[in-house]
Structure formats: structure tokens, C-alpha cells
Protein backbone atom coordinates (compact mmCIF):
# COMPACT_ATOMS: atom_id res chain seq x y z
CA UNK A 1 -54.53 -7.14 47.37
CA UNK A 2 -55.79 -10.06 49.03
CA UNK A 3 -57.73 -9.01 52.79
CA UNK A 4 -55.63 -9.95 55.55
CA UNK A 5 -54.56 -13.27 54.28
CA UNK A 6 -58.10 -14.83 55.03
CA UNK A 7 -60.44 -16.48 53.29
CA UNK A 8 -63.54 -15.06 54.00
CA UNK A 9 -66.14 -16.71 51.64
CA UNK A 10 -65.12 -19.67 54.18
CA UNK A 11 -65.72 -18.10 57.50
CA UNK A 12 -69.01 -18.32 59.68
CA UNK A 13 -71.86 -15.69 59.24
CA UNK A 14 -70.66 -13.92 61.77
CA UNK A 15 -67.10 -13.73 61.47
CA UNK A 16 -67.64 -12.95 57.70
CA UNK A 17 -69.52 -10.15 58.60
CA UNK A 18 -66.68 -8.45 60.68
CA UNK A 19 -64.45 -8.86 57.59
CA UNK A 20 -66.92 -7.05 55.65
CA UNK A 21 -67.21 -4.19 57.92
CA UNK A 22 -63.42 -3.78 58.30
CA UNK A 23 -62.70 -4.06 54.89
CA UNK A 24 -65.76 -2.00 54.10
CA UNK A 25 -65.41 0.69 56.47
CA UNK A 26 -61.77 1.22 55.49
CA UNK A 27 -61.78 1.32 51.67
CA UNK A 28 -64.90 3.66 52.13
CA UNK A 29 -62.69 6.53 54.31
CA UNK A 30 -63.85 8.58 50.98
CA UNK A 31 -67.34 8.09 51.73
CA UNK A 32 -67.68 6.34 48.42
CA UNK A 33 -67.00 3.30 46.33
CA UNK A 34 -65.59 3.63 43.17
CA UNK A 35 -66.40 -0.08 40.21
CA UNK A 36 -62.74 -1.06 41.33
CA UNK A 37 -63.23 -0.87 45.37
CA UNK A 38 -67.22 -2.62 44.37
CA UNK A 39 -65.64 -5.71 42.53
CA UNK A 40 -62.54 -5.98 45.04
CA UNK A 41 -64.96 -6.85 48.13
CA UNK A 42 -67.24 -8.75 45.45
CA UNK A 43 -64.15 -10.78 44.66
CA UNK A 44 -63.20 -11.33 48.56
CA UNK A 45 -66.58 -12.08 49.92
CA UNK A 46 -68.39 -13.17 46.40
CA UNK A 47 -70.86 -11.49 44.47
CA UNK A 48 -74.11 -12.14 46.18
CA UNK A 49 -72.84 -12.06 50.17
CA UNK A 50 -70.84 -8.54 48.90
CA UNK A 51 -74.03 -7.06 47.71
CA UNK A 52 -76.22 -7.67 50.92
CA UNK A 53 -73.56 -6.90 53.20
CA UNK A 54 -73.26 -3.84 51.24
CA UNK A 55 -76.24 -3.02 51.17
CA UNK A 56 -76.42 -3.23 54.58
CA UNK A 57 -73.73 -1.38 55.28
CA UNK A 58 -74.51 1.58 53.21
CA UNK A 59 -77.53 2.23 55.33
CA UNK A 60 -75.92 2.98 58.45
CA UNK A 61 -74.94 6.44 59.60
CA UNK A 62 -71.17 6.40 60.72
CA UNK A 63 -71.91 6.94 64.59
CA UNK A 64 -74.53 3.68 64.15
CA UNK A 65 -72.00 2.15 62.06
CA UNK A 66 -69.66 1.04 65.64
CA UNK A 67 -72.64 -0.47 67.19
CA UNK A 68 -72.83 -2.99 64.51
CA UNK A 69 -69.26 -3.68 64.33
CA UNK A 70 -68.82 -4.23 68.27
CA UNK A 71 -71.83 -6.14 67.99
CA UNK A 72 -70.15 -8.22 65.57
CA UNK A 73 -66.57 -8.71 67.00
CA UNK A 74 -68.39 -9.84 69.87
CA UNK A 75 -70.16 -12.76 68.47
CA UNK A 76 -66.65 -13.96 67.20
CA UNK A 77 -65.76 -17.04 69.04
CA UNK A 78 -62.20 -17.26 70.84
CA UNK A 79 -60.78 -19.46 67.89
CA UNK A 80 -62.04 -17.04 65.02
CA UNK A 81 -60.85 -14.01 66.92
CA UNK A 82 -57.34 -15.91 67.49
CA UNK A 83 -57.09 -16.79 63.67
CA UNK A 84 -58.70 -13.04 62.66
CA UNK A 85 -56.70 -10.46 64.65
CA UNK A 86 -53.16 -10.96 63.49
CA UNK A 87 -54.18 -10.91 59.88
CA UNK A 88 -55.85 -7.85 60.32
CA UNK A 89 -53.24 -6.17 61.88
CA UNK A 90 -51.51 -7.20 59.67
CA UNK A 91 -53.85 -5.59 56.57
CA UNK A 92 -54.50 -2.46 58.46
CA UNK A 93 -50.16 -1.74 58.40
CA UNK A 94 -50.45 -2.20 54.81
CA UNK A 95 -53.78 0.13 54.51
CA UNK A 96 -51.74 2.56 56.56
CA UNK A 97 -48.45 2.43 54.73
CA UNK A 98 -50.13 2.68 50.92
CA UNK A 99 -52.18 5.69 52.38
CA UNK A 100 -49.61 7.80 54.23
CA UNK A 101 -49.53 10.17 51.49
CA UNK A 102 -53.46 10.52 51.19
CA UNK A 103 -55.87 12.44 52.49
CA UNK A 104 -56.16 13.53 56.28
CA UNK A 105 -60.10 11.94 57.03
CA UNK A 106 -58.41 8.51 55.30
CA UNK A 107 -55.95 8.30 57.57
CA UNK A 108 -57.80 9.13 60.41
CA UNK A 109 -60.90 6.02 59.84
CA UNK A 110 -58.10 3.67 59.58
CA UNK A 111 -56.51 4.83 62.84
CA UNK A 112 -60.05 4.92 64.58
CA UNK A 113 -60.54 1.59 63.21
CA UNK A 114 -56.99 0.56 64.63
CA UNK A 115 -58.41 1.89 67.89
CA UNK A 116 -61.50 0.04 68.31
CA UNK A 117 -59.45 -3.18 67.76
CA UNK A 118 -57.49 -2.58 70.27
CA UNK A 119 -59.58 -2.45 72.60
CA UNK A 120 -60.82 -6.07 71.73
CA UNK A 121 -58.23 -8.25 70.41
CA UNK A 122 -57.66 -11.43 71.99
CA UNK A 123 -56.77 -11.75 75.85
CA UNK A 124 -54.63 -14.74 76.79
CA UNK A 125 -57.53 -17.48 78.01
CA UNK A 126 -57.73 -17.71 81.84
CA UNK A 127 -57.08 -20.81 83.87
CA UNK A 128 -60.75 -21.76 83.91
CA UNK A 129 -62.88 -23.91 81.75
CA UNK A 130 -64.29 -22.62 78.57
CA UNK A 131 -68.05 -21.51 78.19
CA UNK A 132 -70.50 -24.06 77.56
CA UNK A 133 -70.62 -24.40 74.05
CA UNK A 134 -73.12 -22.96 71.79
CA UNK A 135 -76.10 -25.53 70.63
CA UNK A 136 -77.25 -24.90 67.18
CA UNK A 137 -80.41 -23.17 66.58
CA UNK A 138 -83.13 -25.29 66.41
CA UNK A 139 -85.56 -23.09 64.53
CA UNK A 140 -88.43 -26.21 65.05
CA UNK A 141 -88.01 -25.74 69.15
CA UNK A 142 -88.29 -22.30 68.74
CA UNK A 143 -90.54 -21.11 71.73
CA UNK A 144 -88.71 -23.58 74.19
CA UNK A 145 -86.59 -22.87 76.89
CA UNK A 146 -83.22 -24.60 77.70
CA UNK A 147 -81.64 -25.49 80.54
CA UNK A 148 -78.04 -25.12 80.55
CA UNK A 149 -76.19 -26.90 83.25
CA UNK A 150 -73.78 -24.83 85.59
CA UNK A 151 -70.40 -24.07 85.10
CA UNK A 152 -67.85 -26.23 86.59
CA UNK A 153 -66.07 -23.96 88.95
CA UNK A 154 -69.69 -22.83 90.63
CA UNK A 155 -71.19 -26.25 91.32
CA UNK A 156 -73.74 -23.93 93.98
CA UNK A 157 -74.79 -22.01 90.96
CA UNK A 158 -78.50 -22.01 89.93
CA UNK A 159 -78.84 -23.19 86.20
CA UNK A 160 -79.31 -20.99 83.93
CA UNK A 161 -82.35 -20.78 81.59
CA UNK A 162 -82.15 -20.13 77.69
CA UNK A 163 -85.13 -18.64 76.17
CA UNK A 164 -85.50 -18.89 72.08
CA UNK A 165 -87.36 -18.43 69.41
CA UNK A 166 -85.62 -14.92 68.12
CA UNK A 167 -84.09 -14.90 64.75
CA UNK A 168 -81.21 -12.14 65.51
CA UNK A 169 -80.15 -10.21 68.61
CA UNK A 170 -82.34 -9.37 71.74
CA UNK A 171 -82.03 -5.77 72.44
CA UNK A 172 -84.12 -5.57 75.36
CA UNK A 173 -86.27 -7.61 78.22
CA UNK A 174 -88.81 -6.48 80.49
CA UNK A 175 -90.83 -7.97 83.64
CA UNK A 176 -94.55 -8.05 84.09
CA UNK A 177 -94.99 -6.63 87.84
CA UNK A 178 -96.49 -10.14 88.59
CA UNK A 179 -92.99 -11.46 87.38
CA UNK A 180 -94.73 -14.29 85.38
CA UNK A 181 -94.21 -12.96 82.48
CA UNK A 182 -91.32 -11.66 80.63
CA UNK A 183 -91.41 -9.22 77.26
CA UNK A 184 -88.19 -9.15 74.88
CA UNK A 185 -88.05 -7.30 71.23
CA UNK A 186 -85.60 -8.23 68.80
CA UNK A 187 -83.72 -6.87 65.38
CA UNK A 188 -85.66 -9.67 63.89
CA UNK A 189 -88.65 -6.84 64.31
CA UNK A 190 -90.60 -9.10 66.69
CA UNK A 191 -91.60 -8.72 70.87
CA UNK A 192 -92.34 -11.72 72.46
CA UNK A 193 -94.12 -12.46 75.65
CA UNK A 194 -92.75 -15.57 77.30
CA UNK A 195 -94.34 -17.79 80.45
CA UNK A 196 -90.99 -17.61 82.89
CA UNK A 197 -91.68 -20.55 85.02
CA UNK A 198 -93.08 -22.56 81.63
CA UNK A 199 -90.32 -21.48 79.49
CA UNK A 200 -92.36 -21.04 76.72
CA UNK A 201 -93.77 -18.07 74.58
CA UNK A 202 -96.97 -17.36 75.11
CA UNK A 203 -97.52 -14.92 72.53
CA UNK A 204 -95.54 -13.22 69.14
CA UNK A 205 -96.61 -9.78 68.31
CA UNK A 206 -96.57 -8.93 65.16
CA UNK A 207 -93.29 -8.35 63.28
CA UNK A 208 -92.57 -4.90 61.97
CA UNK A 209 -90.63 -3.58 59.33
CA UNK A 210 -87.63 -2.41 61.24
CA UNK A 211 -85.52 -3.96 64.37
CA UNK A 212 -87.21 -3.54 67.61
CA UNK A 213 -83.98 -1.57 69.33
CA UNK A 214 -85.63 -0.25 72.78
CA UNK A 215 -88.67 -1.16 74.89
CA UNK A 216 -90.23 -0.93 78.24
CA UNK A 217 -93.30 -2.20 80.38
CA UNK A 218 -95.36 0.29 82.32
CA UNK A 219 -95.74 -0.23 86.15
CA UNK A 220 -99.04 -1.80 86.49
CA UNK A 221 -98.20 -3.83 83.84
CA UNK A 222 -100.86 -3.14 81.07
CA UNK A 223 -98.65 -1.49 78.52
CA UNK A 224 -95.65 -1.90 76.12
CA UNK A 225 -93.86 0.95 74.50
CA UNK A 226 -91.36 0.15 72.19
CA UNK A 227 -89.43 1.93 69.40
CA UNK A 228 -87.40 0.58 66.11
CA UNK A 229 -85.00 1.47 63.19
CA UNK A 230 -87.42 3.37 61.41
CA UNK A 231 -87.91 5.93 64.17
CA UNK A 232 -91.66 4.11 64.89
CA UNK A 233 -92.64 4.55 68.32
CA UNK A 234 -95.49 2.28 69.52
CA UNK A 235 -97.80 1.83 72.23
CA UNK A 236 -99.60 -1.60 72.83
CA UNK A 237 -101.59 -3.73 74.90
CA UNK A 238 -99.19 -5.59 76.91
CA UNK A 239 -102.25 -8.90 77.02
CA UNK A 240 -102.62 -8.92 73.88
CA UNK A 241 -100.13 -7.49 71.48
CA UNK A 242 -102.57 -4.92 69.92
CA UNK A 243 -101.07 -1.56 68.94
CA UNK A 244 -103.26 1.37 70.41
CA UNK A 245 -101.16 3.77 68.81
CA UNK A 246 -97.70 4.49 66.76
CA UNK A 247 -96.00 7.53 65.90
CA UNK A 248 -93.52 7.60 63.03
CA UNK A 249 -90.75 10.26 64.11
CA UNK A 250 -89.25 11.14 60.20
CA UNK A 251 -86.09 11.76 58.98
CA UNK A 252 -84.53 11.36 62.30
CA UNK A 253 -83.05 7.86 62.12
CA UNK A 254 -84.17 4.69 64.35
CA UNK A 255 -84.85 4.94 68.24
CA UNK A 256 -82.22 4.18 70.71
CA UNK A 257 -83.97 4.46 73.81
CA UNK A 258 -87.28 4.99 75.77
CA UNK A 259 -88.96 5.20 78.86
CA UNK A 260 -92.45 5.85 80.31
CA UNK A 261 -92.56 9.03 83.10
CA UNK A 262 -93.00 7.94 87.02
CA UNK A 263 -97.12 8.84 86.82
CA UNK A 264 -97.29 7.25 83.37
CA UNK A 265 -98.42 9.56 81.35
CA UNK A 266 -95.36 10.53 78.88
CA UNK A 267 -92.94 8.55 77.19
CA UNK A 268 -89.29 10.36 76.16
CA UNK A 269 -87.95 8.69 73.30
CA UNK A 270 -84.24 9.00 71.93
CA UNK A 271 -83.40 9.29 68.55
CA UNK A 272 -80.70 8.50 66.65
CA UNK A 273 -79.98 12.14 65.39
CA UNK A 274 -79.10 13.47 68.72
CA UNK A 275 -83.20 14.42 69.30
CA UNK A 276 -85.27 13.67 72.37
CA UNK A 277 -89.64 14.06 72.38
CA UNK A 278 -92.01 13.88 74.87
CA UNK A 279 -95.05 11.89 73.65
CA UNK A 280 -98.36 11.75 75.63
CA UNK A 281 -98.85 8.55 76.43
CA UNK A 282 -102.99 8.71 75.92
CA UNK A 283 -102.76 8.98 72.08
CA UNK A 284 -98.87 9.61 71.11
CA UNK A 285 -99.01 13.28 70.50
CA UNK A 286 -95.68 15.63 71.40
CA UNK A 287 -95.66 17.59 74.20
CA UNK A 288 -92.05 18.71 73.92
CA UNK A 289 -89.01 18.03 71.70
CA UNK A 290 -85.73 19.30 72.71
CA UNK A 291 -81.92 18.26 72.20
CA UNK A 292 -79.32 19.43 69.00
CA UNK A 293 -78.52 17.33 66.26
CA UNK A 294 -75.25 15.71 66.31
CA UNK A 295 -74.02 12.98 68.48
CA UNK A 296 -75.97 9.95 68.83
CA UNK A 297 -78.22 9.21 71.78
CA UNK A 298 -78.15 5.99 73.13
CA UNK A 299 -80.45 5.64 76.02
CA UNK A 300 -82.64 7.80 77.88
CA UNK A 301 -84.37 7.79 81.50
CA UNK A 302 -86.71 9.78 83.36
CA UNK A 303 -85.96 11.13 86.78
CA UNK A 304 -87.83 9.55 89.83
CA UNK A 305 -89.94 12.82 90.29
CA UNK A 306 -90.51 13.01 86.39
CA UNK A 307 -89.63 16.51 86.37
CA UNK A 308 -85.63 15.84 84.37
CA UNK A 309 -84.73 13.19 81.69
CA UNK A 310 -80.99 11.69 81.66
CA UNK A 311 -79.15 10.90 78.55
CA UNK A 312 -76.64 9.02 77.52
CA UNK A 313 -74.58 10.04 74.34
CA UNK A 314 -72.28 8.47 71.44
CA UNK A 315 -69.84 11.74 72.84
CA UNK A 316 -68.86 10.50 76.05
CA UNK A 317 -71.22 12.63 77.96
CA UNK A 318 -74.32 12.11 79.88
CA UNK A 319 -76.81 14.95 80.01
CA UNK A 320 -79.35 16.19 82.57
CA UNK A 321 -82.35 17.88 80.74
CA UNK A 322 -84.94 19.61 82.01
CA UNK A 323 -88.61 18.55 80.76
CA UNK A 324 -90.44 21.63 80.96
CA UNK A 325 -88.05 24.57 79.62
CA UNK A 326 -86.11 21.72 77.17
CA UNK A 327 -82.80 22.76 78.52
CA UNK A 328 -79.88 21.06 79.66
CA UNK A 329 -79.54 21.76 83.10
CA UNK A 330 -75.94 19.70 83.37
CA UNK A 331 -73.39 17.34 81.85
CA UNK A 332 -71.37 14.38 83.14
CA UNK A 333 -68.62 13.64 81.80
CA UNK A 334 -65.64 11.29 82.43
CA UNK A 335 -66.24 8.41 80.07
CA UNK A 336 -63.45 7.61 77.00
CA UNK A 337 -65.96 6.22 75.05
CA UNK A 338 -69.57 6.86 73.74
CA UNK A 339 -72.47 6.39 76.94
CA UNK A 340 -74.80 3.10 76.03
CA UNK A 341 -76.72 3.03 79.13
CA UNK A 342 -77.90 5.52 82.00
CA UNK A 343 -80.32 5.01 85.28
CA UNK A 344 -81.06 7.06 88.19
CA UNK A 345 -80.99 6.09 91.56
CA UNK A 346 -84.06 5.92 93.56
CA UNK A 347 -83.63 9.31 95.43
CA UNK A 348 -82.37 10.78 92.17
CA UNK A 349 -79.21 12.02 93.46
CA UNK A 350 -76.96 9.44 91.41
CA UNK A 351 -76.72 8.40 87.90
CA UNK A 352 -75.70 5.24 86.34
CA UNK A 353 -73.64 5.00 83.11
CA UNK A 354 -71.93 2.10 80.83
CA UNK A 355 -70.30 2.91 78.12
CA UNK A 356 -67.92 1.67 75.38
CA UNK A 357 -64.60 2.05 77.39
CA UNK A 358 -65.63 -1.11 79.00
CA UNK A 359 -66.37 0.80 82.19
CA UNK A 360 -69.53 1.36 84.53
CA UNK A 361 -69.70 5.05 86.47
CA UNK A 362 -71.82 5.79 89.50
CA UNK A 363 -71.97 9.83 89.39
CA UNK A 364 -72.94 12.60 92.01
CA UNK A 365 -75.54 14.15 89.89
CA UNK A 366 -75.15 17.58 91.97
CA UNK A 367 -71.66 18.19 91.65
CA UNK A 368 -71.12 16.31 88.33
CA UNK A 369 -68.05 14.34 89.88
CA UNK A 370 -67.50 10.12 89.50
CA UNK A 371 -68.20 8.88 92.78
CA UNK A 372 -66.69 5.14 91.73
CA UNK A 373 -65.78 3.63 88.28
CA UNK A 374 -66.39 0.07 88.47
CA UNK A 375 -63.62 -1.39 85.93
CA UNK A 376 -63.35 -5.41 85.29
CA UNK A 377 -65.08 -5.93 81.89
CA UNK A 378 -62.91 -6.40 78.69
CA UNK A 379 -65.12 -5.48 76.21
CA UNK A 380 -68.42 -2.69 75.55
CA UNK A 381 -70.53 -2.35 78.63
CA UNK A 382 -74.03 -1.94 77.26
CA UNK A 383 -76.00 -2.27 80.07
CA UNK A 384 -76.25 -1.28 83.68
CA UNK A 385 -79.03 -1.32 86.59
CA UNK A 386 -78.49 0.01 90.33
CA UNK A 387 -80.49 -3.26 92.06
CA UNK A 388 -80.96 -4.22 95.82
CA UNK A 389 -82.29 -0.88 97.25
CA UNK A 390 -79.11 1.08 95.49
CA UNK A 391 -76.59 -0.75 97.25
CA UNK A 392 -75.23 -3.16 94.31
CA UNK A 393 -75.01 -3.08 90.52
CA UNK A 394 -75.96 -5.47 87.34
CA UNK A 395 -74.13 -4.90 84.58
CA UNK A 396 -74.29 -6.34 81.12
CA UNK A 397 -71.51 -6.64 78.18
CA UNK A 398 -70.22 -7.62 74.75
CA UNK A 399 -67.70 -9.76 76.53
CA UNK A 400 -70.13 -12.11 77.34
CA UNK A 401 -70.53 -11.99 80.98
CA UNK A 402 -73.15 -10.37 83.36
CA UNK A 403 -71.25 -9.18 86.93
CA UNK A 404 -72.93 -7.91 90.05
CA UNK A 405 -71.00 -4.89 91.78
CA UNK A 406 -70.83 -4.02 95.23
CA UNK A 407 -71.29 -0.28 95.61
CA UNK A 408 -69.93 0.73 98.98
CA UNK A 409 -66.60 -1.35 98.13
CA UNK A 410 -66.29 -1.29 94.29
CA UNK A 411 -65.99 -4.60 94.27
CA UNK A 412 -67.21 -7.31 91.98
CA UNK A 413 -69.10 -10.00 93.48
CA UNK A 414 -70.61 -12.44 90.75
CA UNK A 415 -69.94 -13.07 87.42
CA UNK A 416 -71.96 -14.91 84.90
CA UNK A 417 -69.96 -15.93 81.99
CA UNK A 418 -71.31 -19.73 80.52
CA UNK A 419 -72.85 -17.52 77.46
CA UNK A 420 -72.49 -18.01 74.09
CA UNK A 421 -73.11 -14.07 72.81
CA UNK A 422 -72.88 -10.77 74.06
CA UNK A 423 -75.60 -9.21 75.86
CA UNK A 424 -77.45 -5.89 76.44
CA UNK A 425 -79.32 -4.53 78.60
CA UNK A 426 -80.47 -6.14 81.51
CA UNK A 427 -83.54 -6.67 83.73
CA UNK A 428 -84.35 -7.35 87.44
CA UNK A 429 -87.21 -10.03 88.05
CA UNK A 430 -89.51 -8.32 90.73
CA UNK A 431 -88.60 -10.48 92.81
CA UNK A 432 -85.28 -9.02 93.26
CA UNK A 433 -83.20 -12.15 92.96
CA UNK A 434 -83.17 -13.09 89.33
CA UNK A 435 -81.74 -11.32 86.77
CA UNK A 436 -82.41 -11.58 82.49
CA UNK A 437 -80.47 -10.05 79.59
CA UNK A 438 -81.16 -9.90 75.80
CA UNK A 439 -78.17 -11.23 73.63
CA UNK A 440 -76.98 -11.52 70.15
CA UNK A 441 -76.86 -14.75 70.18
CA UNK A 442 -80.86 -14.33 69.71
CA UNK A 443 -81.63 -15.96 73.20
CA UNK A 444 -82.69 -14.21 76.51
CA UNK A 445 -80.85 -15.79 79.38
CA UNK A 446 -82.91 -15.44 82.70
CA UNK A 447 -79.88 -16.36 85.57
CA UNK A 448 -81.71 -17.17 88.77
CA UNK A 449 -80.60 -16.30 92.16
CA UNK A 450 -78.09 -13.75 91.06
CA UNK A 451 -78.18 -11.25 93.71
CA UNK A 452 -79.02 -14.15 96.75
């Protein structure tokens, strides 16, 4: 059976990669591939590209698994995803037809696939012109920034800036407190330290082995902590790259989150597994390791006073854990979707979530209830930041765009959307104007005068 009347040996990297995953994910409901299924996808995608992307593939956990393939779908451009979606809907009624007499858990990754897709699939185009179109990557200009000119429709815009010099997505950025500089880490295992008025990259720490997948800058701006695939947490010199310490957490899969404690001396780290630890910052050792293995943790914050940590997980639910004792003291819960991002407010009373169900929450933390859901996005919401003294909201998505909120109204009051990739997690500039975001395109965008 040919896969949903495509040729995918002739598609772009990205868009071949999707294929992969779909067919991958769905002839694998049996959690195994037999010579048959092997030379089927080798026949598809040919015989080298189907044994990386295998590869690849076979590594991932199932709850990592949707991460990668909403990453993916996301970097689709509007033509591929026009061209894509009916064949696969297509493929996926035939999946579902030749396995309505198999086995339950088959029938069930093909109908969680089915949902996933829906959630994506191709909107009709809005009157408006199209997003600046993507340069190529110019792997010889790589620690240049790029001005992109304004979008039509917002002549007052301030241009934005393109930083590159990744290889593969951004998954987070970070100011210096001076707000000259600006940290990113990458999948392509790298952090980079960029000048943000020169545009440039000032330094390259050394590449590891694994993705770079969270990091953070301490206050007073001497120190990086970062974590990657691995399940390597590291603490470095923020002025010169130079590790002072790293901590491999074993057999718990890669790090999703982390975040250095209000006095600075802990770091809770998020792991993959469902885990959360408490490292001393001073030389790495745990101080407390709590959670239940299970459903994935995505992100994790600490609580203004230090004293709670907040967690957002692959189940829907945020929890509220208490540092000392290791218990969870309450959960949130109101999402559709798996929790990507959390952030307290400044007082601590409210939490922050984004999520998969292409929604951001503002929660009473006290009584547990959704004060206002903050709905516009069409695609994953991976990132969100309370900004301007609590009273608006930044928020960051797989559907390419980056939208200020208004709290008090619900409203949304900028949008960002002349991007080529879909981003992450954002930052605020200390100077409270500008905004950046990591994106899988492999660029950081810095977007000046957001929040004027």
C-alpha cells in the first residue's frame, strides 16, 4: 500500500519527516516492527533516510514521541500542509478500515493520531499578506543577525531581528540582567551567547552530546544552568562558557525543565519520567527528589518565596509541590491537553499555564479555579510569561506567532506573525519592552518594542 498517495522521497526535510512519524507511529501501534513493516517504510522513504528516521524514532518514549511530531507539523509550510492533509486523511480511513477487526491499543494510536491532526490541519488563509518568506540558511553567515523588514499591514512596527548560527531548533533564550547579552541552547547541543545590539555571537560553548532542551540565567547574571536529552544537568560560568559542575540524572530520560530558587542557591530540574530534584547549586548535589513516575513533566518553576515548585505535566494538570516535605500540596486542572509551560505571578497567588489545546490559563492558585482562558492561537502553545508588573501576557506557539494578552480584559493586543517556524518559550528583555523567542526554524527572533 502506497502512503497517502505521496511521494515522500521528494518532499522537504521537514515535511518528510512528518510522513515518517505518521506512517511510523501508526504501523508501530504493536510496539514493534516486523522485516515486512521495516522494508515497507524503507521502500516509501528509501533505504538510508528510513534507517535514520528510524532510528530516531525508536528512541523516543511515546509521551516524548508528540513533542516531536507537533514540532514537525509545525515547520510544514502552508503549501505542504495543503498538499499533505487530505492524503493523510485519506491513509488514516484506510489504516482504520483494514484494522477494525484488530486489536483494541491499534485502534486506539490511530484514533489519537486522527486527533492530533485535527487539531492542526489547514485553516482557510486570512485576508492578509503571507509571512515573509523564509531565506535559506546561510551556514557561512552563521553568527549574523538579520533584519527582517515589517509586515505590510503594521508599517509602525519595529523590525524584527533574526539571530543565527543554530543548526536545529532553539528551545530556550535568556537575558543577561544588563540586557546586552542574550543566551539561547539548541537541539543542535550548543548555548550561545550573542551581543543584542551587535547582532553577533560572541561566544559558542561547547557542544554536548545531547539537545540542550531547558536553560536559565541566574539573577546577577554570573551563571547558566542548563539541562539536555541525556538527563545532564549543568552549571557554568555565564562569561565564559566553563562548566563548574554537571550532574548526570540516569535512567530517567532527558530534562524538560529548570529553574534556579529566588536566593539562588537550588536548582529544581524536571525530568522526563515524571521526577523532580532539588540540586544545590554550590556543587550539584540533591537535596530532595520527589514526584511519581508516569506522566511527563514539561516545565517547572519555583515559587517567589522559594518555599513551593509548580509543574506542568504531559496529563493536563499542573501541580503545586511542596519543597521541604516533597508533597503535592494541590493540582490545577482544566487543560484538554498536556501543560508545556507554567509561571507564577509575582505575589505568588496566580499561575500561568500553556498547553497543547492551543490555550493559555491564568489560575487562582488558592482555590484551584481558571480565573481567564486566553483562547486565539491555532496550534500548541509552548510558551507563556505574565510581563508588565502582572497586568499582560506573552505567549509563544507552534503556529508561528507570538501575541501579547491583556489580563484584566482577556483580550489580545499584538500579534507577531512574519516568522518562518514555530517558537517556544519566550523571554522579556530587562528592559521590559522587547521580547525574544527560540524557534525551530533554528533562529532566535528578538521583536523590539512589543509591549510599548
Amino acid at each position: 500500500m502506497n502512503i497517502m498517495s505521496l511521494k515522500p522521497k521528494q518532499e522537504s526535510e521537514y515535511a518528510k519527516e512528518f510522513l515518517f512519524a505518521c506512517a511510523f507511529w501508526t504501523i508501530a501501534a504493536d510496539e514493534q516492527l516486523n522485516e515486512g513493516e521495516q522494508s515497507w517504510l524503507s521502500a516509501q522513504f528509501g533505504d538510508a533516510e528510513s534507517k535514520t528516521l528510524l532510528d530516531q524514532f525508536l528512541q523516543l518514549e511515546s509521551n516524548r514521541f508528540f513533542d516531536v511530531f507537533d514540532s514537525l507539523a509545525a515547520a510544514l509550510t502552508p503549501e505542504e500542509r495543503n498538499r499533505i492533509f487530505p492524503a493523510l486523511d485519506s491513509w488514516l480511513h484506510s489504516c482504520s478500515a483494514s484494522d477494525s477487526a484488530g486489536e483494541a491499543h491499534e485502534k486506539d494510536v490511530i484514533t489519537e493520531l486522527w486527533k492530533r491532526l485535527d487539531r492542526f490541519k489547514p485553516a482557510p488563509a486570512p485576508p492578509s499578506p503571507k509571512p515573509v518568506a523564509k531565506a535559506p540558511l546561510d551556514k557561512s553567515d552563521s553568527t549574523q543577525a538579520r533584519q527582517i523588514p515589517p509586515a505590510a499591514q503594521a508599517a509602525d512596527r519595529l523590525p524584527l531581528k533574526q539571530f543565527r548560527g543554530h543548526m536545529s531548533a532553539v528551545t530556550a533564550v535568556c537575558f543577561h540582567k544588563n540586557g546586552h547579552l542574550m543566551y539561547s541552547a539548541s537541539e543542535d547541543g550548543t548555548i550561545k551567547c550573542w551581543d543584542v545590539a551587535a547582532g553577533t555571537a560572541t561566544r559558542s560553548f561547547d557542544r554536548q552530546d545531547a539537545g540542550v532542551t531547558a536553560m536559565t540565567c541566574s539573577t546577577d547574571g554570573t551563571r547558566i544552568v542548563s539541562g539536555n536529552r541525556a538527563g545532564v544537568v549543568s552549571l557554568r560560568n555565564a562569561e565564559n562558557g566553563d562548566i563548574l559542575w554537571s550532574v548526570h540524572l540516569k535512567k530517567q530520560g532527558g530534562v524538560t525543565g529548570v529553574d534556579l530558587s529566588p536566593d539562588g542557591k537550588s536548582i529544581v530540574v524536571a525530568l522526563e519520567v515524571g521526577l523532580i530534584h532539588i540540586l544545590m547549586c554550590s556543587d550539584g548535589d540533591e537535596f530532595k527528589s520527589f514526584g511519581k513516575r508516569g506522566s511527563m513533566i514539561h516545565d517547572c518553576r519555583f515559587s517567589p518565596e522559594g518555599f513551593h515548585v509548580l509543574t506542568g505535566d504531559d496529563d493536563k494538570v499542573l501541580r503545586l509541590w511542596d519543597v521541604a516535605t516533597g508533597t503535592e500540596k494541590k493540582s490545577l486542572q482544566g487543560h484538554s491537553d498536556g501543560v508545556l509551560s507554567v509561571q507564577f505571578s509575582r505575589d505568588g497567588k496566580m499561575a500561568l499555564s500553556a498547553s497543547r489545546d492551543n490555550s493559555v490559563k491564568i489560575w487562582n492558585i488558592a482555590t484551584g479555579d481558571v480565573l481567564i482562558s486566553l483562547s486565539g492561537h491555532t496550534f500548541t502553545v509552548s510558551g507563556a510569561l505574565f510581563c508588565k508588573n502582572d497586568k499582560f501576557v506573552v505567549s509563544s506557539s507552534l503556529d508561528h506567532t507570538v501575541r501579547v494578552w491583556e489580563i484584566e480584559s482577556g483580550r489580545q493586543v499584538c500579534q507577531r506573525d512574519q516568522f518562518t517556524g514555530g517558537f517556544l518559550k519566550p523571554a522579556i528583555h530587562p528592559n521590559g519592552k522587547d521580547a525574544a523567542a527560540g524557534c525551530s526554524d533554528a533562529c532566535v527572533y528578538l521583536i523590539p518594542g512589543i509591549f510599548e
